[in-house]
N, C-alpha and C. Protein backbone atom coordinates (compact mmCIF):
# COMPACT_ATOMS: atom_id res chain seq x y z
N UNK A 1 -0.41 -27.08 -14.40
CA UNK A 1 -0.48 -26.31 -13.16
C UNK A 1 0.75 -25.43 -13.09
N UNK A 2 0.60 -24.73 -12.46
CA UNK A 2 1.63 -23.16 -12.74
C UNK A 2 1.75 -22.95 -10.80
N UNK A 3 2.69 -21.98 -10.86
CA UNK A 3 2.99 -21.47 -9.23
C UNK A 3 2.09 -20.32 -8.85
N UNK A 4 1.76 -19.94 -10.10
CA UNK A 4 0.59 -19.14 -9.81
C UNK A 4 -0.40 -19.20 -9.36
N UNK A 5 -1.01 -20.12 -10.23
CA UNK A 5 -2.20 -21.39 -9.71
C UNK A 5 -2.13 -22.06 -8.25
N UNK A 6 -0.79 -22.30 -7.98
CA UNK A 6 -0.83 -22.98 -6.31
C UNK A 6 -0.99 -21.91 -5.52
N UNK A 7 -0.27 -20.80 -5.95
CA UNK A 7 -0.49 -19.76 -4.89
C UNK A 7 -2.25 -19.02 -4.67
N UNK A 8 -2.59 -19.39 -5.53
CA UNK A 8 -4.03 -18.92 -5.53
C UNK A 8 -5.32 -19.67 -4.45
N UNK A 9 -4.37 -20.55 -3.89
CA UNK A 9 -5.24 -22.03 -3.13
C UNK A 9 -5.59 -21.41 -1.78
N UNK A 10 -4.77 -20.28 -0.69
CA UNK A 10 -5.14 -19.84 0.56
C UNK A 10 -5.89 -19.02 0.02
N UNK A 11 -5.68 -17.97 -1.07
CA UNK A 11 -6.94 -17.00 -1.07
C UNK A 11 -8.26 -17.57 -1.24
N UNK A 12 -8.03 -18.14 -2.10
CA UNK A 12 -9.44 -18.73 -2.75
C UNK A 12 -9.65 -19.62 -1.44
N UNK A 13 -9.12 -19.89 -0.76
CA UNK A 13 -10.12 -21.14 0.62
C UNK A 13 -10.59 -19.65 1.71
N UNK A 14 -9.82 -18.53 1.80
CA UNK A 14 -10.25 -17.32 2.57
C UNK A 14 -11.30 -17.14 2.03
N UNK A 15 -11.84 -16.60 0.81
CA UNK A 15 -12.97 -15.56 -0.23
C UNK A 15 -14.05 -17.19 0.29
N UNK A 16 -13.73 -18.23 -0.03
CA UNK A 16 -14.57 -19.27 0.18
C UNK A 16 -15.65 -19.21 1.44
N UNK A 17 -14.74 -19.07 2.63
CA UNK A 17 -15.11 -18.89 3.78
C UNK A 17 -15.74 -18.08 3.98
N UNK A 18 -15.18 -17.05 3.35
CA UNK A 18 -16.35 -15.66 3.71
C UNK A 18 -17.76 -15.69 2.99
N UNK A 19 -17.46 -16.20 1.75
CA UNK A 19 -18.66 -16.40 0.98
C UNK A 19 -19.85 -17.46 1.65
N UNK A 20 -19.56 -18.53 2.07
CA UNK A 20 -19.92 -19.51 3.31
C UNK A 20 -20.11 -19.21 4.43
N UNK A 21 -19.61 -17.87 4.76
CA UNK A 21 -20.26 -17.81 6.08
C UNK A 21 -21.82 -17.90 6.55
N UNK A 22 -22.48 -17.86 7.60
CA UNK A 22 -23.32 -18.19 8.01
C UNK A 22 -24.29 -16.68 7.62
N UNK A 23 -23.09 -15.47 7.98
CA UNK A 23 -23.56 -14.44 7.78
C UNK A 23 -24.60 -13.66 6.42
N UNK A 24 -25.38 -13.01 6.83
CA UNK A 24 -26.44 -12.88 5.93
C UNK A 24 -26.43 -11.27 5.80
N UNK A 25 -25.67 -10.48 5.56
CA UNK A 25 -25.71 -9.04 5.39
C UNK A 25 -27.13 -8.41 5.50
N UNK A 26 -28.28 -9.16 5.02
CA UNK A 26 -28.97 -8.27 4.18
C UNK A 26 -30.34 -8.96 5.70
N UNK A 27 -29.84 -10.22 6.25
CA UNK A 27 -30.84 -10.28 7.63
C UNK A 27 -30.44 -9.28 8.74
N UNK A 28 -29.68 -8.50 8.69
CA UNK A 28 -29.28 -7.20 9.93
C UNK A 28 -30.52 -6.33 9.95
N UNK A 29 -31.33 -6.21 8.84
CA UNK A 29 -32.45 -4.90 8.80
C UNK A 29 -33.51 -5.47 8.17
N UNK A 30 -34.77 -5.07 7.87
CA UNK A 30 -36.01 -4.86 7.62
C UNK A 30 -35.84 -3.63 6.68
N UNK A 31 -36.76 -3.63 5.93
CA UNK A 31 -37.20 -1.70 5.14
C UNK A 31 -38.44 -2.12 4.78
N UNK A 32 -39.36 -1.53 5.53
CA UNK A 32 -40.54 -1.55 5.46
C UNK A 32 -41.34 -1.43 4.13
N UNK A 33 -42.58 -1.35 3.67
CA UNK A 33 -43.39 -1.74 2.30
C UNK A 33 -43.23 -0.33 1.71
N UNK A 34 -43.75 0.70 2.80
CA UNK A 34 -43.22 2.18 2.18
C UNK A 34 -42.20 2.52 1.69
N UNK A 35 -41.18 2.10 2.62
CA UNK A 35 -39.70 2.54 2.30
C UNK A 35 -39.03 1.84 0.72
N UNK A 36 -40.05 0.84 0.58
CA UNK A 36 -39.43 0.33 -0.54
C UNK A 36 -39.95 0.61 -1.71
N UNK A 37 -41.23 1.29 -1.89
CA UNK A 37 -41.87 1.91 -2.68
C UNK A 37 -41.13 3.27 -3.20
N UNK A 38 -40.84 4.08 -1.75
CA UNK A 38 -40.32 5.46 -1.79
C UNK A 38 -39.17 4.96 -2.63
N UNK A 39 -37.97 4.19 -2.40
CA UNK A 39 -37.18 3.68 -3.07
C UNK A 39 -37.19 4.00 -4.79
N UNK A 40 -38.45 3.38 -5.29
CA UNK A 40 -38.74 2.98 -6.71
C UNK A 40 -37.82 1.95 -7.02
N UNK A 41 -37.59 0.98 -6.45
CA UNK A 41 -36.85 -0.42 -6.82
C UNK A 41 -37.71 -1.25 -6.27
N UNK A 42 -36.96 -2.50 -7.05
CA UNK A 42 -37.55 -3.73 -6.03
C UNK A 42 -36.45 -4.33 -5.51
N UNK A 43 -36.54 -3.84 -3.97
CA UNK A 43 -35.57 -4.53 -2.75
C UNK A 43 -35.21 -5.86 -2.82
N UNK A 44 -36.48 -6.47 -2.63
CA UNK A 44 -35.93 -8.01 -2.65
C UNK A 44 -35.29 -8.31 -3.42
N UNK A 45 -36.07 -7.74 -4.85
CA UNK A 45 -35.31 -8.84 -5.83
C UNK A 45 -34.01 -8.32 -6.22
N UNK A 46 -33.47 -7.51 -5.40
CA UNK A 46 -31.93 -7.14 -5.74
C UNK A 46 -31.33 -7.68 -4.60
N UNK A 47 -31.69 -8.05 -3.69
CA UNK A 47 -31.35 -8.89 -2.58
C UNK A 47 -31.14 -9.97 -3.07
N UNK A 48 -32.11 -10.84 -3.49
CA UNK A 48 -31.98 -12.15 -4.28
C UNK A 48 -30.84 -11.72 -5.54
N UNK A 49 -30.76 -10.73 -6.07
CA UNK A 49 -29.96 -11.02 -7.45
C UNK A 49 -28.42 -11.05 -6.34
N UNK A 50 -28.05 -10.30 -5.06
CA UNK A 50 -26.82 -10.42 -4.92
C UNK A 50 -26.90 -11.84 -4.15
N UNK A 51 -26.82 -11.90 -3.45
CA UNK A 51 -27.47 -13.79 -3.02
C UNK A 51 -26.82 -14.62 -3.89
N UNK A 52 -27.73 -15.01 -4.90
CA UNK A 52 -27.34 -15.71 -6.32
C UNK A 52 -26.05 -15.45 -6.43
N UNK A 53 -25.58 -14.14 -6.74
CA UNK A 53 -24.24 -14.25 -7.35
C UNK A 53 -23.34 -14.74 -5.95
N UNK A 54 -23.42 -13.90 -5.22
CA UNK A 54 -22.54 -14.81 -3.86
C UNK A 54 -22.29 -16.43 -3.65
N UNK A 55 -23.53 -16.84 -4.11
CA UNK A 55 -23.82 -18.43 -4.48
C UNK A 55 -22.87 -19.02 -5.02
N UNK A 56 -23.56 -18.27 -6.83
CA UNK A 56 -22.71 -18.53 -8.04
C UNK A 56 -20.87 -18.14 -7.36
N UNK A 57 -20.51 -17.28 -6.79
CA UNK A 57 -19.03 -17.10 -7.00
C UNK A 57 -18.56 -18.20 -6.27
N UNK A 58 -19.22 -18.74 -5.05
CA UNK A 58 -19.03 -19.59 -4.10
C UNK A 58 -18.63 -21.17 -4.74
N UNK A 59 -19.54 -21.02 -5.64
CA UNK A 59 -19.27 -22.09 -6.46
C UNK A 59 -18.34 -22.46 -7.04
N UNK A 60 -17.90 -21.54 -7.75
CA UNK A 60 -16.81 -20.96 -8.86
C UNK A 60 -15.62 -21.42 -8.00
N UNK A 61 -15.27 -20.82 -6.68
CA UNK A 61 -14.17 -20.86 -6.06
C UNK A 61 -14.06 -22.06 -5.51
N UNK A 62 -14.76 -22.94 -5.13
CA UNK A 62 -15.25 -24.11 -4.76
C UNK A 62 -14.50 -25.01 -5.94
N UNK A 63 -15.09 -25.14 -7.01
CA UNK A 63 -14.41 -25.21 -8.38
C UNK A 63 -12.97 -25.34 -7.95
N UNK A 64 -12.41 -24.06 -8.32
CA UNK A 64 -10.81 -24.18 -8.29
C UNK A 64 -10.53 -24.56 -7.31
N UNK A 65 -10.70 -24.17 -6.22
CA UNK A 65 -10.33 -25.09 -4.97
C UNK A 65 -10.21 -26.69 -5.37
N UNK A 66 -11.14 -27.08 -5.99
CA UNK A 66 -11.09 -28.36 -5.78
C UNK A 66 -10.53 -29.69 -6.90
N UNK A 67 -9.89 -28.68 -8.46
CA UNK A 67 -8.99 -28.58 -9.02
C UNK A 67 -7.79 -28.38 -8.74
N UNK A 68 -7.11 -27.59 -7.82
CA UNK A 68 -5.93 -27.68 -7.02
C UNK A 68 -5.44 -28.69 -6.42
N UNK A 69 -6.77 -28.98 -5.59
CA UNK A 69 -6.49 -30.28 -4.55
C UNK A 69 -6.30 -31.28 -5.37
N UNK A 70 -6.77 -31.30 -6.26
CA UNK A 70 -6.97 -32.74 -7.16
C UNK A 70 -5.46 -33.02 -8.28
N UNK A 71 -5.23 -31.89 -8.34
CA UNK A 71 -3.71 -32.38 -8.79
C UNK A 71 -2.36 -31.78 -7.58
N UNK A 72 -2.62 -31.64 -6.23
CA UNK A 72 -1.92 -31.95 -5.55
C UNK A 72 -2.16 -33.69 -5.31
N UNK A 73 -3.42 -33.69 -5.21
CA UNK A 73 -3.38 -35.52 -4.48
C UNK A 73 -2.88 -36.44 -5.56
N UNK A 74 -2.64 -36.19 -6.95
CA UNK A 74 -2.70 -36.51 -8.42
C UNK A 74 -0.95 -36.58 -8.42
N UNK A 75 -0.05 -35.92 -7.74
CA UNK A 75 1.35 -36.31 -7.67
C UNK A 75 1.53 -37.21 -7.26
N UNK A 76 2.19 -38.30 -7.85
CA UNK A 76 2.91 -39.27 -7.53
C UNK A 76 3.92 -39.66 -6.51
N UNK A 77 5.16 -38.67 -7.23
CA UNK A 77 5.96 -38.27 -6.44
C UNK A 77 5.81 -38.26 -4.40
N UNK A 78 5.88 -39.16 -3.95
CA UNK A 78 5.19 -38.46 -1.98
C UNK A 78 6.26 -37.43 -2.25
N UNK A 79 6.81 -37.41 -1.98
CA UNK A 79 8.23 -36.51 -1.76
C UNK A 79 7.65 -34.89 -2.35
N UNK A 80 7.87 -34.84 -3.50
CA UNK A 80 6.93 -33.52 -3.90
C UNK A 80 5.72 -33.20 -3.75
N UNK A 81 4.94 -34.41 -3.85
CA UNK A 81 3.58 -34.04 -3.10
C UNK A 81 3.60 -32.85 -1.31
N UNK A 82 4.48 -33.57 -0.82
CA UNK A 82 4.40 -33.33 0.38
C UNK A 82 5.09 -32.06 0.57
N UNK A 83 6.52 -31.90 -0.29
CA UNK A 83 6.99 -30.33 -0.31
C UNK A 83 5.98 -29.54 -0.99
N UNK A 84 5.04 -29.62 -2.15
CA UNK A 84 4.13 -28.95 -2.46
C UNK A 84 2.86 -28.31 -1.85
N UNK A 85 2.54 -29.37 -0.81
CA UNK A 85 1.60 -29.17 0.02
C UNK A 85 2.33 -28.26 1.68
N UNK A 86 3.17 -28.35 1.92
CA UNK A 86 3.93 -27.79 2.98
C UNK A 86 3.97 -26.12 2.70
N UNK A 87 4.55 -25.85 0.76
CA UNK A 87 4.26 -24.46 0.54
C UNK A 87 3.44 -23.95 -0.03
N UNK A 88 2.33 -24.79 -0.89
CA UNK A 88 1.05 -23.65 -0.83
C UNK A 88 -0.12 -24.19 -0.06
N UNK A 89 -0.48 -25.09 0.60
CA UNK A 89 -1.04 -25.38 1.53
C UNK A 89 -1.22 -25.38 2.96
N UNK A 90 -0.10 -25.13 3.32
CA UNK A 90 -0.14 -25.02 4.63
C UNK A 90 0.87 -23.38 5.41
N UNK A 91 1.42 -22.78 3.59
CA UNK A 91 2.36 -21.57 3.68
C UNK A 91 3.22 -21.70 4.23
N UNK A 92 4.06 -22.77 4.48
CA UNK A 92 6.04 -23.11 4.95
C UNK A 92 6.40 -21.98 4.31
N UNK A 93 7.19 -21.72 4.37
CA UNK A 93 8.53 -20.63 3.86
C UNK A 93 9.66 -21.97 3.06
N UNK A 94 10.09 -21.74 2.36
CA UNK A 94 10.73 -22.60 1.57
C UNK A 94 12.14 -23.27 2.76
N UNK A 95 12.34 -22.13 3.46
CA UNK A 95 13.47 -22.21 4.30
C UNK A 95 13.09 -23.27 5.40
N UNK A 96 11.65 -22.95 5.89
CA UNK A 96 11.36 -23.91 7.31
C UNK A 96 11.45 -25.18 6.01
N UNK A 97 10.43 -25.26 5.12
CA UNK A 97 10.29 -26.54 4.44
C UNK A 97 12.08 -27.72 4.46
N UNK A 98 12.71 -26.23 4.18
CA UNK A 98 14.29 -27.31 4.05
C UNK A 98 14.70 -27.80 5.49
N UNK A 99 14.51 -26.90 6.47
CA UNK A 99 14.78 -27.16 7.31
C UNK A 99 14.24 -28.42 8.16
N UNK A 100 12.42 -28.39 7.98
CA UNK A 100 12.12 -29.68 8.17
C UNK A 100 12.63 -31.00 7.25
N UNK A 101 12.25 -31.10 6.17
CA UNK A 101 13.18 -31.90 5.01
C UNK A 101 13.99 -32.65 5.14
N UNK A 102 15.20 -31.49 5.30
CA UNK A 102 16.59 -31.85 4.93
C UNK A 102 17.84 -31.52 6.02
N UNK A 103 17.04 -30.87 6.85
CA UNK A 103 18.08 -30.60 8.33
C UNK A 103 18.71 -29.42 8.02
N UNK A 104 18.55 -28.72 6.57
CA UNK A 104 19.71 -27.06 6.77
C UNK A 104 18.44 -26.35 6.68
N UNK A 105 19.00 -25.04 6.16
CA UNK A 105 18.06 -24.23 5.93
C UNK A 105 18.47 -23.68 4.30
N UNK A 106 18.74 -24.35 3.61
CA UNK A 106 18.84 -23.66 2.07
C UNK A 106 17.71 -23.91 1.92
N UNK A 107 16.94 -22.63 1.32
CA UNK A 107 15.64 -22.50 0.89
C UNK A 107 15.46 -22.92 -0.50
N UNK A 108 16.58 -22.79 -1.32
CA UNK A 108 16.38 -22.52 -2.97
C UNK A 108 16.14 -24.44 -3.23
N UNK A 109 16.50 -25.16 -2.19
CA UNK A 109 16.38 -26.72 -2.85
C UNK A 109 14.77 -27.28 -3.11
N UNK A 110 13.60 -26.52 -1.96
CA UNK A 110 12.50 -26.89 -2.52
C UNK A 110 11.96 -26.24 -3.42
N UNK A 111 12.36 -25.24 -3.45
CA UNK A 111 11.94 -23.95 -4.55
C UNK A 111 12.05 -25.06 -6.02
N UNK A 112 13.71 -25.03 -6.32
CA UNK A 112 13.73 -25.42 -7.35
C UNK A 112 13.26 -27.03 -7.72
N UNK A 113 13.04 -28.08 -6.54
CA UNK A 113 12.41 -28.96 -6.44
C UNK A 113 10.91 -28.40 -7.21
N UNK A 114 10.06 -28.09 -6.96
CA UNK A 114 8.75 -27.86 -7.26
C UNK A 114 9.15 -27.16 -9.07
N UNK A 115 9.51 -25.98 -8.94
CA UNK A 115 10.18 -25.60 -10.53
C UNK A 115 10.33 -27.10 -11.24
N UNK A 116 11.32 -27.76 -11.21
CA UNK A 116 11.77 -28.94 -11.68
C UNK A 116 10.47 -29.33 -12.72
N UNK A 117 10.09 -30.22 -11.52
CA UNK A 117 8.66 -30.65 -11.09
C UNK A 117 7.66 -30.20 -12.42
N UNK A 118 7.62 -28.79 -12.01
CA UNK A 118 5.95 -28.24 -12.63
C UNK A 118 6.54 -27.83 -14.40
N UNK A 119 7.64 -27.79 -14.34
CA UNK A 119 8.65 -27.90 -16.00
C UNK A 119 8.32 -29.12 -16.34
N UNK A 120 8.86 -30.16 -15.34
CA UNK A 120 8.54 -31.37 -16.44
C UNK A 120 7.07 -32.03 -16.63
N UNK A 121 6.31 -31.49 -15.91
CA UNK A 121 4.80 -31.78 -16.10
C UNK A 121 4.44 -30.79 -17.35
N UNK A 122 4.98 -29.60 -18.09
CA UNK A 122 4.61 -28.37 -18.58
C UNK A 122 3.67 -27.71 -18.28
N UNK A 123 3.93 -27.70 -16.84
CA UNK A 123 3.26 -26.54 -16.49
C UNK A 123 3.69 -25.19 -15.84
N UNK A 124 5.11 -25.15 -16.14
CA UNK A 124 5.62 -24.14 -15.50
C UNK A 124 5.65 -22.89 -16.50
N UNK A 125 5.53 -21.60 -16.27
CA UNK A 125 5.76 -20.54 -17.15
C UNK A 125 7.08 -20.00 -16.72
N UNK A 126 7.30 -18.99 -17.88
CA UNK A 126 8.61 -18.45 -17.75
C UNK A 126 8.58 -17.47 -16.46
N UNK A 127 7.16 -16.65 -15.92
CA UNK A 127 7.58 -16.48 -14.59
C UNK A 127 7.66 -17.24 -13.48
N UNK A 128 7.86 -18.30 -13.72
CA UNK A 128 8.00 -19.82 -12.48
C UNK A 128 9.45 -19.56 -12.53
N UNK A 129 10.61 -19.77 -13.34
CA UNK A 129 11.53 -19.84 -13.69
C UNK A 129 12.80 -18.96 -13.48
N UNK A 130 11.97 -17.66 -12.29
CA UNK A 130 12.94 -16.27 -12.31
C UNK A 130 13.20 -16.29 -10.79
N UNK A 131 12.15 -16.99 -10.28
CA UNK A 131 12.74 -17.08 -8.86
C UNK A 131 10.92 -16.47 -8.69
């Protein structure tokens, strides 16, 4: 797991949501039997082909979503578990995180806490490592 990878956990639960919504783009209108003739396509079934893929991506993100979670809950560590989950789960600022923590506000101690961390698991890349 990489910092990249954690940071990818609010988008992907946003795109999720939207993809899940209840909303149905394509129930707002009707196009009548003519109109779809005049067309020279077939409406539905391009309706259905975007559908499907909305499905399929839903899935997909669902997926990583639930690979993330699974090696956040997969730390041992409570201590890093819990600073891990504070900044890509719930988006702390490294600074509130210290501040809840540890009573100051040096930001760089959970930072490099998690760095540490995702090095000695090997999963950190050399852009984990620059700040």
């Amino acid at each position: 797991m990489t910092k990249k990878r954690l940071e990818e956990y609010r988008p992907l639960k946003g795109e999720l949501e939207l993809l899940n919504e209840k909303y149905d783009p394509f129930s707002l209108f009707s196009i009548s039997e003519d109109a779809k003739q005049a067309l020279g396509i077939n409406v539905d079934k391009k309706i259905s082909k975007i559908r499907r893929i909305r499905r399929d991506r839903a899935e997909r993100v669902q997926k990583e979503i639930s690979e993330i979670e699974h090696f956040i809950e997969s730390i041992e560590d409570d201590f890093i578990r819990q600073v891990i989950e504070l900044h890509y789960v719930q988006r702390l600022s490294y600074r509130v995180i210290s501040k809840k923590l540890y009573g100051r506000t040096n930001p760089s101690t959970p930072a490099v806490m998690i760095t540490r961390y995702l090095k000695r698991i090997g999963g950190a890349t050399e852009h984990d490592y620059r700040g």
